[in-house]
N, C-alpha and C. Protein backbone atom coordinates (compact mmCIF):
# COMPACT_ATOMS: atom_id res chain seq x y z
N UNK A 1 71.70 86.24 74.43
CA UNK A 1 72.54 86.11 75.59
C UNK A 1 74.00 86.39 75.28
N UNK A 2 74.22 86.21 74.35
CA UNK A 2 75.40 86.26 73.72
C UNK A 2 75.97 87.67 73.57
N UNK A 3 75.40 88.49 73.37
CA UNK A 3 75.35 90.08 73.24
C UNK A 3 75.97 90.68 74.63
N UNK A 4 75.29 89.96 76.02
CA UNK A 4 75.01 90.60 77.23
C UNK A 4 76.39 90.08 77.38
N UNK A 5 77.04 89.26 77.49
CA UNK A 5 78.34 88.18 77.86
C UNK A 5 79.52 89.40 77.81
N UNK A 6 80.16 90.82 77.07
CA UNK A 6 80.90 91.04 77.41
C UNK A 6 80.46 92.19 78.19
N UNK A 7 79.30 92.50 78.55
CA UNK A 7 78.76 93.39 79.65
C UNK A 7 78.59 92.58 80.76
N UNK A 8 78.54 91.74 80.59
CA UNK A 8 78.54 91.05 81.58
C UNK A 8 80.46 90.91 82.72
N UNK A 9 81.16 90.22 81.60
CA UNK A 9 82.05 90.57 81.94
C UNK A 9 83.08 91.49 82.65
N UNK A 10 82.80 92.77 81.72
CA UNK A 10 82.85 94.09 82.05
C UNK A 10 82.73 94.75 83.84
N UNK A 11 81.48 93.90 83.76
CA UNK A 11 80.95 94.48 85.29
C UNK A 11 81.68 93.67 86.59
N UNK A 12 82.20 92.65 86.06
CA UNK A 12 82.90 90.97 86.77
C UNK A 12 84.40 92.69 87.12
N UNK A 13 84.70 92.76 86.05
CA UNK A 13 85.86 93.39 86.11
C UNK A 13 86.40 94.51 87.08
N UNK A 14 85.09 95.18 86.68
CA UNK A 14 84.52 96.93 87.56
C UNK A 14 84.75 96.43 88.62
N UNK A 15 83.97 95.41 89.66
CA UNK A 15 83.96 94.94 90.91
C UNK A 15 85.46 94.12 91.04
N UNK A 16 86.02 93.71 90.56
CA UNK A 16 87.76 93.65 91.02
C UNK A 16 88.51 94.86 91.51
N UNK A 17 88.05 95.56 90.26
CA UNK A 17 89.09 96.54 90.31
C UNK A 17 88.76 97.26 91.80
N UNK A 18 87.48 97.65 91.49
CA UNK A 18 86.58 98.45 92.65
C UNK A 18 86.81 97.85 94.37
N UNK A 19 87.27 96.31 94.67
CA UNK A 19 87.36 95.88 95.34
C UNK A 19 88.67 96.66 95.89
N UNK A 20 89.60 96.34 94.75
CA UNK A 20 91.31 96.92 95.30
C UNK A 20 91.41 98.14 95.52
N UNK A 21 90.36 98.99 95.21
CA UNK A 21 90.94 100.17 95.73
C UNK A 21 90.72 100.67 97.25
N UNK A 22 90.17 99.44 98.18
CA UNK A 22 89.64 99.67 99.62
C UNK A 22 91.14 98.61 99.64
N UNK A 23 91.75 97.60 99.58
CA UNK A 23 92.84 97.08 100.46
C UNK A 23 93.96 97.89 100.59
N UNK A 24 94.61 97.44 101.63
CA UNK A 24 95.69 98.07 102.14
C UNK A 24 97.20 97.50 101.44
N UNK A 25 97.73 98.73 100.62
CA UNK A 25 98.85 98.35 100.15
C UNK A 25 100.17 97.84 101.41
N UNK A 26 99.80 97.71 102.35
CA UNK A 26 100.68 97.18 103.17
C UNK A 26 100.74 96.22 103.67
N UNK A 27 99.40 95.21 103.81
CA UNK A 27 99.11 94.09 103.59
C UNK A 27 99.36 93.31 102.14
N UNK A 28 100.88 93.25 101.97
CA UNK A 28 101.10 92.41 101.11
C UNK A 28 100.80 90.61 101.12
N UNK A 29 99.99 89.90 100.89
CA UNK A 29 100.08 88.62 101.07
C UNK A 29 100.90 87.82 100.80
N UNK A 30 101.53 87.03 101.48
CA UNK A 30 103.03 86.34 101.64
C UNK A 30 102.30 84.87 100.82
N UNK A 31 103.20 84.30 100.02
CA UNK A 31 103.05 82.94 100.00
C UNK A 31 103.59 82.47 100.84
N UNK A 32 104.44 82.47 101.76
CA UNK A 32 105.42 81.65 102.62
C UNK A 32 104.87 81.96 104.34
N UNK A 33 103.63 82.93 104.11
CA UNK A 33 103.00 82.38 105.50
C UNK A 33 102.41 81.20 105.59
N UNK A 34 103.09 80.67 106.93
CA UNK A 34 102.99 79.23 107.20
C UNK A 34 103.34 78.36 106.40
N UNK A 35 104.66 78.51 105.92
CA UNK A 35 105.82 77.54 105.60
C UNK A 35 107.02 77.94 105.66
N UNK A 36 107.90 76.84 105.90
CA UNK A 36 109.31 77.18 106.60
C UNK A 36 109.97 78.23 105.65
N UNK A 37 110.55 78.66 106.42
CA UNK A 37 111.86 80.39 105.96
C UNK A 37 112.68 79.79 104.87
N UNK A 38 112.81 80.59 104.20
CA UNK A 38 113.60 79.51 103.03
C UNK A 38 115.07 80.02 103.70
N UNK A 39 115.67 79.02 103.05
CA UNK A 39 117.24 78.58 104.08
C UNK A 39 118.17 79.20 103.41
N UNK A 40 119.10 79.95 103.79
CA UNK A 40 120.34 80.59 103.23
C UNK A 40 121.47 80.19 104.92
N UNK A 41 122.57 80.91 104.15
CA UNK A 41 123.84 80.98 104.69
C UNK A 41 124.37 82.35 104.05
N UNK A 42 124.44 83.11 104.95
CA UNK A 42 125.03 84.28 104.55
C UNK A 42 126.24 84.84 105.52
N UNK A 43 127.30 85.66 105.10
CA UNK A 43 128.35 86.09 106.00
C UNK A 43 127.82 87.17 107.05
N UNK A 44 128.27 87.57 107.91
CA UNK A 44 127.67 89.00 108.66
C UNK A 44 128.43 90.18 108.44
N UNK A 45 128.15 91.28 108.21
CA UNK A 45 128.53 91.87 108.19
C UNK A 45 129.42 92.76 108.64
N UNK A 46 130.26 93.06 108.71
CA UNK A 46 131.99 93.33 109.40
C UNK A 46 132.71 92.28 110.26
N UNK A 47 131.97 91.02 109.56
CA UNK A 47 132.85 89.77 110.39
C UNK A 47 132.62 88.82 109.16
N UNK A 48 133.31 88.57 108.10
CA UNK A 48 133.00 88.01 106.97
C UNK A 48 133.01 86.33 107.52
N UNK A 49 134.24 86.26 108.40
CA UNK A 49 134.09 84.79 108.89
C UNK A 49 133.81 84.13 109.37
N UNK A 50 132.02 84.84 109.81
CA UNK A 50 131.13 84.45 111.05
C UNK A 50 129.97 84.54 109.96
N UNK A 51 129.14 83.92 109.84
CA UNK A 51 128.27 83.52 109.10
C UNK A 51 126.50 82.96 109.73
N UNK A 52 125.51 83.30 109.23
CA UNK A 52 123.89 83.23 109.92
C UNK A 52 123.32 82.41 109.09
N UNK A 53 122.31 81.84 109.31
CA UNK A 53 121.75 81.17 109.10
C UNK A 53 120.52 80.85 109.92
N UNK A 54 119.17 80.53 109.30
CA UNK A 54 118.02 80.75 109.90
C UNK A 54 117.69 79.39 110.58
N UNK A 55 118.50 78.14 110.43
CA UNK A 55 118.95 77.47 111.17
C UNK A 55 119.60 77.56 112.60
N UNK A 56 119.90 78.80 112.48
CA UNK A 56 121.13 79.16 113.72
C UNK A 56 119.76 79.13 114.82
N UNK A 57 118.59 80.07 114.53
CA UNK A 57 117.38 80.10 115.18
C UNK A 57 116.42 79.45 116.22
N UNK A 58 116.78 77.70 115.29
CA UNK A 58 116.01 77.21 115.93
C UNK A 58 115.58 76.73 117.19
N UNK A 59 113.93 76.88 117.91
CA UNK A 59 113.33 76.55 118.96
C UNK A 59 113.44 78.05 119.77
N UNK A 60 113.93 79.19 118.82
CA UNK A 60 113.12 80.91 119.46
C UNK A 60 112.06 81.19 118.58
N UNK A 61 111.46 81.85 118.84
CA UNK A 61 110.76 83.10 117.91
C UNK A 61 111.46 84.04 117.75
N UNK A 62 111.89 84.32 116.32
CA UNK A 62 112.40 85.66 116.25
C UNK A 62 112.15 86.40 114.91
N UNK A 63 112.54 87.88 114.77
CA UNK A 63 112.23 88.51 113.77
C UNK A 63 112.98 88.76 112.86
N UNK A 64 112.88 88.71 111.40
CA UNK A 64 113.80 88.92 110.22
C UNK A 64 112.99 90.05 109.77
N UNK A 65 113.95 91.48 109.72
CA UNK A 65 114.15 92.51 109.30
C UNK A 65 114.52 92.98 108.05
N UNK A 66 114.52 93.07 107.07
CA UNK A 66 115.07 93.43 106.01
C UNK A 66 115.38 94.77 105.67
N UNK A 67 116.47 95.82 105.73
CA UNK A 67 116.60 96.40 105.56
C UNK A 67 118.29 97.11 104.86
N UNK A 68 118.48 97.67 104.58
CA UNK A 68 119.66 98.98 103.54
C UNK A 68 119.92 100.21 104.11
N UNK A 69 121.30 100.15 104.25
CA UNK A 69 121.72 101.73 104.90
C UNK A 69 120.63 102.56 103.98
N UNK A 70 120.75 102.72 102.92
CA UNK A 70 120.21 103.63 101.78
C UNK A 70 118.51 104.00 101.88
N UNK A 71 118.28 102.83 102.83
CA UNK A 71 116.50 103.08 102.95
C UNK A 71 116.11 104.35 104.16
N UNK A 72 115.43 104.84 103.41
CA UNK A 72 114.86 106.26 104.22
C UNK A 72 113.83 105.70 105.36
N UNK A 73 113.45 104.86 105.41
CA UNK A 73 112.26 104.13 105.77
C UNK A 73 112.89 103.43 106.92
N UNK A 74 113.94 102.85 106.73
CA UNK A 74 114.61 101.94 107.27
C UNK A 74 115.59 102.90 108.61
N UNK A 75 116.16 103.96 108.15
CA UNK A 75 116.60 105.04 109.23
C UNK A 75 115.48 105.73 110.45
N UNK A 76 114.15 105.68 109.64
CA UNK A 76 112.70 105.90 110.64
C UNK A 76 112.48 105.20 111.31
N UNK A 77 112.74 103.97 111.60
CA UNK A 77 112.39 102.20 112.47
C UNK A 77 113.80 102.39 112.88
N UNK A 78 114.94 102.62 112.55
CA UNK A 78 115.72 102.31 113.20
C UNK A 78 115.69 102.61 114.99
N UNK A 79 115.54 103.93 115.29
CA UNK A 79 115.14 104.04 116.41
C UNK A 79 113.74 102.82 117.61
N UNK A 80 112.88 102.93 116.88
CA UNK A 80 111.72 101.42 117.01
C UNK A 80 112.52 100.34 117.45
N UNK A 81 113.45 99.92 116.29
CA UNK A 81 114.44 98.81 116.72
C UNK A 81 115.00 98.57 118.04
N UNK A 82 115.75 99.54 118.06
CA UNK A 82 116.55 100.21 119.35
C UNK A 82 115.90 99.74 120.42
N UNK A 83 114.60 100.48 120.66
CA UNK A 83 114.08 100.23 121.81
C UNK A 83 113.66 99.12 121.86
N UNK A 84 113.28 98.18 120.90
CA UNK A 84 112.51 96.83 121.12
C UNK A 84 113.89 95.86 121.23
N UNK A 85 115.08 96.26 120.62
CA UNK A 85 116.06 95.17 120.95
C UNK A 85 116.32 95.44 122.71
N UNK A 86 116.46 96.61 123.22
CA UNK A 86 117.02 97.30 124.89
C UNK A 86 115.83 96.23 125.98
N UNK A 87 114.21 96.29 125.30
CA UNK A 87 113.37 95.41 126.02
C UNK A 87 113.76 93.95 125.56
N UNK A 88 114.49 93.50 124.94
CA UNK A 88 115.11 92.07 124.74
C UNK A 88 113.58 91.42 124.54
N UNK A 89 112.73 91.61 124.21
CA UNK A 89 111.24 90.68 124.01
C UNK A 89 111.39 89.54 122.71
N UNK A 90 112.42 90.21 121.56
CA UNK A 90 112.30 88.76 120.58
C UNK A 90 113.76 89.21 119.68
N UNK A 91 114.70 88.27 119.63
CA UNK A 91 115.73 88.63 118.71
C UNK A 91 115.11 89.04 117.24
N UNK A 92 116.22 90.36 116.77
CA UNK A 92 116.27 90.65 115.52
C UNK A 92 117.17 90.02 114.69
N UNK A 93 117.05 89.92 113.46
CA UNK A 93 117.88 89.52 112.58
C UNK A 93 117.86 90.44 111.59
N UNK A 94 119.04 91.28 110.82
CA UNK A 94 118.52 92.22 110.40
C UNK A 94 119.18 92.14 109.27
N UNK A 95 118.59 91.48 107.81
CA UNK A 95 118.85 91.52 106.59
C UNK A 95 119.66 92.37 105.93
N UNK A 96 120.62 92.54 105.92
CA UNK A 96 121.25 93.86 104.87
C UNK A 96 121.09 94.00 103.42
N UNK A 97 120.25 94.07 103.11
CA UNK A 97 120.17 94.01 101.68
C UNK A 97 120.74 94.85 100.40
N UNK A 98 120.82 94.18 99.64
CA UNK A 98 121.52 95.11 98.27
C UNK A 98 122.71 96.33 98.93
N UNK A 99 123.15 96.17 99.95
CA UNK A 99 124.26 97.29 100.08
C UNK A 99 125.39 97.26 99.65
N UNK A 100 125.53 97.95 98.21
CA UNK A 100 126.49 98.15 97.64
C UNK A 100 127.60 99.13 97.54
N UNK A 101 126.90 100.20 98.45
CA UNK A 101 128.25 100.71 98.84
C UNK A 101 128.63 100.54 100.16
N UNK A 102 128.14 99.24 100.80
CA UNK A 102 129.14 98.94 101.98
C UNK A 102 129.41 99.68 102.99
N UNK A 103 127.61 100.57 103.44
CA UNK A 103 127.85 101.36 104.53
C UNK A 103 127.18 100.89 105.80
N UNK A 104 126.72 99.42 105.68
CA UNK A 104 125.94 99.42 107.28
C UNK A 104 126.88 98.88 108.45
N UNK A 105 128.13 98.45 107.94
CA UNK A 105 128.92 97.98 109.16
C UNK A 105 129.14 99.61 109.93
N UNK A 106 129.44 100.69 109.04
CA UNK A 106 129.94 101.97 109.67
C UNK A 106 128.19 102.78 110.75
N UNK A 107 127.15 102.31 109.37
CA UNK A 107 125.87 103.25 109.89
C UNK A 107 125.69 102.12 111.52
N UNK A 108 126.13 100.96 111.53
CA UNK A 108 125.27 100.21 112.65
C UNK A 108 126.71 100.97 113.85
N UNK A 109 127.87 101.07 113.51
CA UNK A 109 128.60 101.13 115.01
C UNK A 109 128.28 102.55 115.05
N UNK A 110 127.62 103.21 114.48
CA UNK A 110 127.86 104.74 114.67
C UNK A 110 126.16 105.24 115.17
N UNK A 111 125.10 104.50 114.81
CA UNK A 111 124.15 104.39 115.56
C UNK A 111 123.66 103.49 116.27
N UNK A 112 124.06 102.55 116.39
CA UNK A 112 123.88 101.50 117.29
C UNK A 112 123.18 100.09 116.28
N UNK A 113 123.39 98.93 117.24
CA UNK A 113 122.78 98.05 116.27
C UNK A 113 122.06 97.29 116.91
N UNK A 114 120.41 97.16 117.32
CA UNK A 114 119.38 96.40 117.36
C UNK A 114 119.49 94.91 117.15
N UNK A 115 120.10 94.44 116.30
CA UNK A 115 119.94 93.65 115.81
C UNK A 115 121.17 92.42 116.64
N UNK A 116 120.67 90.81 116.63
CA UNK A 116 121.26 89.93 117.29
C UNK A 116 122.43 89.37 116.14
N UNK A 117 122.39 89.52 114.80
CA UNK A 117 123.19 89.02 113.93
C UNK A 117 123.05 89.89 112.07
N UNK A 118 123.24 90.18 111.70
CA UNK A 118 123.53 91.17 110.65
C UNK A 118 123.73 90.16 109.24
N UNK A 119 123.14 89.47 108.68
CA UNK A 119 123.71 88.67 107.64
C UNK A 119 123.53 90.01 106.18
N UNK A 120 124.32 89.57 105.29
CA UNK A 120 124.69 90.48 104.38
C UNK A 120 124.33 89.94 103.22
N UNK A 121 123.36 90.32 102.67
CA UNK A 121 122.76 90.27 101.07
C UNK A 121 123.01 90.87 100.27
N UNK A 122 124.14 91.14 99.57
CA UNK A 122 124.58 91.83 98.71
C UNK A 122 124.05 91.42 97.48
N UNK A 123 124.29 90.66 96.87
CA UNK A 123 123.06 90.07 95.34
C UNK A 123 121.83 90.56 95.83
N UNK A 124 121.26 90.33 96.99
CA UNK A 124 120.23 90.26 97.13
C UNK A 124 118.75 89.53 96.83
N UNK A 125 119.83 88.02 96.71
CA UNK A 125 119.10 86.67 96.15
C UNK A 125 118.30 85.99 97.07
N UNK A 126 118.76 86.40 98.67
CA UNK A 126 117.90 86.31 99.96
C UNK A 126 116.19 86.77 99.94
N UNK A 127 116.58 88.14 99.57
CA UNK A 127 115.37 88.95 99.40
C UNK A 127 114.79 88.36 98.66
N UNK A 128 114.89 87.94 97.66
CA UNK A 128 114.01 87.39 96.48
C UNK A 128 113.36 86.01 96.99
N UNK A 129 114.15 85.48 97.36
CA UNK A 129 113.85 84.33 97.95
C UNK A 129 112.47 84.18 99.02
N UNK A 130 112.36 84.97 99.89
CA UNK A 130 111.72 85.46 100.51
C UNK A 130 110.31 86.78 99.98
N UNK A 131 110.79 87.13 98.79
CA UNK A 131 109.85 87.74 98.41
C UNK A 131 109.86 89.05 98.64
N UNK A 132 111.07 89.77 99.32
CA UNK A 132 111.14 91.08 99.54
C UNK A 132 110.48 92.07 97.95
N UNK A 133 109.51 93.06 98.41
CA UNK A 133 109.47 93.74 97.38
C UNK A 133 110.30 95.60 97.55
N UNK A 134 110.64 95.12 98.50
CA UNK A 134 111.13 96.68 99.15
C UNK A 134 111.62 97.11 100.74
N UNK A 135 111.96 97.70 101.07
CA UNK A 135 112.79 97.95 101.95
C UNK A 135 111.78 99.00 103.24
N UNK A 136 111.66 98.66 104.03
CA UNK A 136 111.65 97.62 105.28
C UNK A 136 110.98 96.39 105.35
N UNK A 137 111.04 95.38 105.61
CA UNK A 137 109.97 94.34 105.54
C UNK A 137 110.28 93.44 106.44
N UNK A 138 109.48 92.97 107.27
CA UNK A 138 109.74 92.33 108.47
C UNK A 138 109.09 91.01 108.54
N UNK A 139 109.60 89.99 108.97
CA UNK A 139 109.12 88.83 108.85
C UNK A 139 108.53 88.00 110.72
N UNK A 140 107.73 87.46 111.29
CA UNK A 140 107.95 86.75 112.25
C UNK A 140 108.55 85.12 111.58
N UNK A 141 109.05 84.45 112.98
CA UNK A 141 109.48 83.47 112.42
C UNK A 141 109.59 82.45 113.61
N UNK A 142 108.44 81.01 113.37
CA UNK A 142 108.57 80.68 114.93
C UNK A 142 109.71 79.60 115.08
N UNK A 143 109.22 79.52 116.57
CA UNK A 143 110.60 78.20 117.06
C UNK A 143 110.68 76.95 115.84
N UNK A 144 109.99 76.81 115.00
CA UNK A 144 110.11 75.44 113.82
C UNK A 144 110.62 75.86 112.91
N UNK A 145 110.85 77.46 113.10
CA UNK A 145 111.20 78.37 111.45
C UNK A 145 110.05 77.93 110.17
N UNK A 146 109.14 78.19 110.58
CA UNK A 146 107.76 78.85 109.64
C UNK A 146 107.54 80.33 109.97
N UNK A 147 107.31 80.87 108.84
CA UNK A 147 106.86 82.27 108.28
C UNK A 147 105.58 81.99 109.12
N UNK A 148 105.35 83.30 109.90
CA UNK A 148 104.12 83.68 111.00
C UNK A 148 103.01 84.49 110.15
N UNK A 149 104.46 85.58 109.89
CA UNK A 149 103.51 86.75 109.65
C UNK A 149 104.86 87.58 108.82
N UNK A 150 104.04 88.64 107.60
CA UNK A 150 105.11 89.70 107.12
C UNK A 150 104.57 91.04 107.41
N UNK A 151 105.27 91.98 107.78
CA UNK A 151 104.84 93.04 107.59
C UNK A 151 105.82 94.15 106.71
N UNK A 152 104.82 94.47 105.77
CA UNK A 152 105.73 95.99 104.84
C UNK A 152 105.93 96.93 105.71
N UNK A 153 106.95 97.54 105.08
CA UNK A 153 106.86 99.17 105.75
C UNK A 153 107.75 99.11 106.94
N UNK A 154 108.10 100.62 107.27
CA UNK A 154 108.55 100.70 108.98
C UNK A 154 107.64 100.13 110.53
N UNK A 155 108.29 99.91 111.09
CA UNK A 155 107.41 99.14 112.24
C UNK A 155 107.83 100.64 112.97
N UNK A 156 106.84 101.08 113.47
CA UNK A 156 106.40 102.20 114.37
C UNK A 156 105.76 101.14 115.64
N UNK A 157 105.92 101.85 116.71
CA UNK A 157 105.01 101.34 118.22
C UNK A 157 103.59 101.58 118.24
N UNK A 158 103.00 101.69 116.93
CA UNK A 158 101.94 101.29 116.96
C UNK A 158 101.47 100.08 116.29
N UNK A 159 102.53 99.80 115.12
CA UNK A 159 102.24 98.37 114.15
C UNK A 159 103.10 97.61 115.50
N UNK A 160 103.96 97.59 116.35
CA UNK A 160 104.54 96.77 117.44
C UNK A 160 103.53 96.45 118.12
N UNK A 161 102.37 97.66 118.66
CA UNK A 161 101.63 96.97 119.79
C UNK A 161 100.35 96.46 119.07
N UNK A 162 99.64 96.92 118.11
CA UNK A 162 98.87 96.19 117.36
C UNK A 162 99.23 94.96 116.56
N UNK A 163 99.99 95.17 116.13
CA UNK A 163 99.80 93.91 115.22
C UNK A 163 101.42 92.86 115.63
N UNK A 164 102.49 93.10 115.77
CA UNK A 164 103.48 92.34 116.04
C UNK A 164 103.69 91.65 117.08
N UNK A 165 103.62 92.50 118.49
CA UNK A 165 103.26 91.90 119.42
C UNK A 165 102.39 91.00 119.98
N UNK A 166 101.28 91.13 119.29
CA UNK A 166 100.00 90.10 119.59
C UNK A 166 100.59 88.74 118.55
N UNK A 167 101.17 88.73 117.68
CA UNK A 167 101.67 87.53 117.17
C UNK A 167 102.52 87.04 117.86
N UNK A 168 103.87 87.78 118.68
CA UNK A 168 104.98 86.97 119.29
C UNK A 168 103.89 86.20 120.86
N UNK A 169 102.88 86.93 121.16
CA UNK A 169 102.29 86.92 122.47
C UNK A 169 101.86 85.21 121.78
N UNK A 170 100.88 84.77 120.35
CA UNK A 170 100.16 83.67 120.47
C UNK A 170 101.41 82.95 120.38
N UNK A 171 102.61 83.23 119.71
CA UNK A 171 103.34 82.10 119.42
C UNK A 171 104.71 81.71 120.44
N UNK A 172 103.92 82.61 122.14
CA UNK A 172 104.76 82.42 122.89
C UNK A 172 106.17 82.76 123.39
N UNK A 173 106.45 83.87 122.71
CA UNK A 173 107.52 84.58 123.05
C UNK A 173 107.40 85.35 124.07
């Protein structure tokens, strides 16, 4: 029996691996679904002396955005944004992350800005906090401020009407 044990193993292994190559790298699993947003205080961006907080939030549903002038990904949703902030259906909050050269106060007045408050992550100790692995990443967040739901990637109007919307719909927005 002893012989069979690392064939045995072996095959334990094959079927992991074999498993991951059918999930969806965009379904990242959150530890912090369904537990509260972890808490910062951050300045906003082109108003250093106005300051957000996920406290500021409480008793809406709303969405935390994470995104960087610099993200290519993040300029593709920008438009998405647009229109979902114009239908007013759930405030944005829109993470600035790691922007170090200090271009989204200029990119937001020059294309418009979606977003209900702009907090500014420059360390980018927010992100971490939260678990950002990359740039776009979107969070729901309900009226108690618990993590709903994350989603990677750009939100297109089809991840809006499949999958985002049907979350703000159970949690009453």
């Amino acid at each position: 029996m002893k012989r069979w044990l690392p064939v045995i193993v072996f095959f334990i292994l094959v079927g992991f691996f074999a498993k991951g190559l059918f999930l969806n790298p965009r379904e990242v699993p959150s530890p912090f679904i369904g537990k509260p947003a972890p808490a910062f205080t951050l300045p906003l961006v082109g108003n250093e002396a106005q300051s957000f907080s996920p406290s500021d939030m409480r008793g809406k549903v709303w969405l935390m955005n994470v995104w960087a002038p610099w993200c290519v990904s993040c300029r593709q949703e920008h438009p998405v944004l647009m229109s979902l902030a114009r239908g007013q259906s759930v405030p944005i909050i829109g993470l600035n992350w790691k922007d170090k050269d200090r271009e989204a106060a200029m990119l937001l007045s020059t294309q418009g800005s979606p977003y209900y408050a702009v907090p500014d992550d420059l360390s980018g100790k927010v992100g971490i906090d939260y678990g950002v692995t990359g740039t776009p990443e979107t969070y729901v967040i309900d009226r108690q401020g618990i993590v709903r739901m994350k989603h990677v990637g750009p939100i297109d109007m089809d991840v809006w009407k499949k999958k985002i919307e049907p979350k703000l719909k159970e949690l009453g927005a």
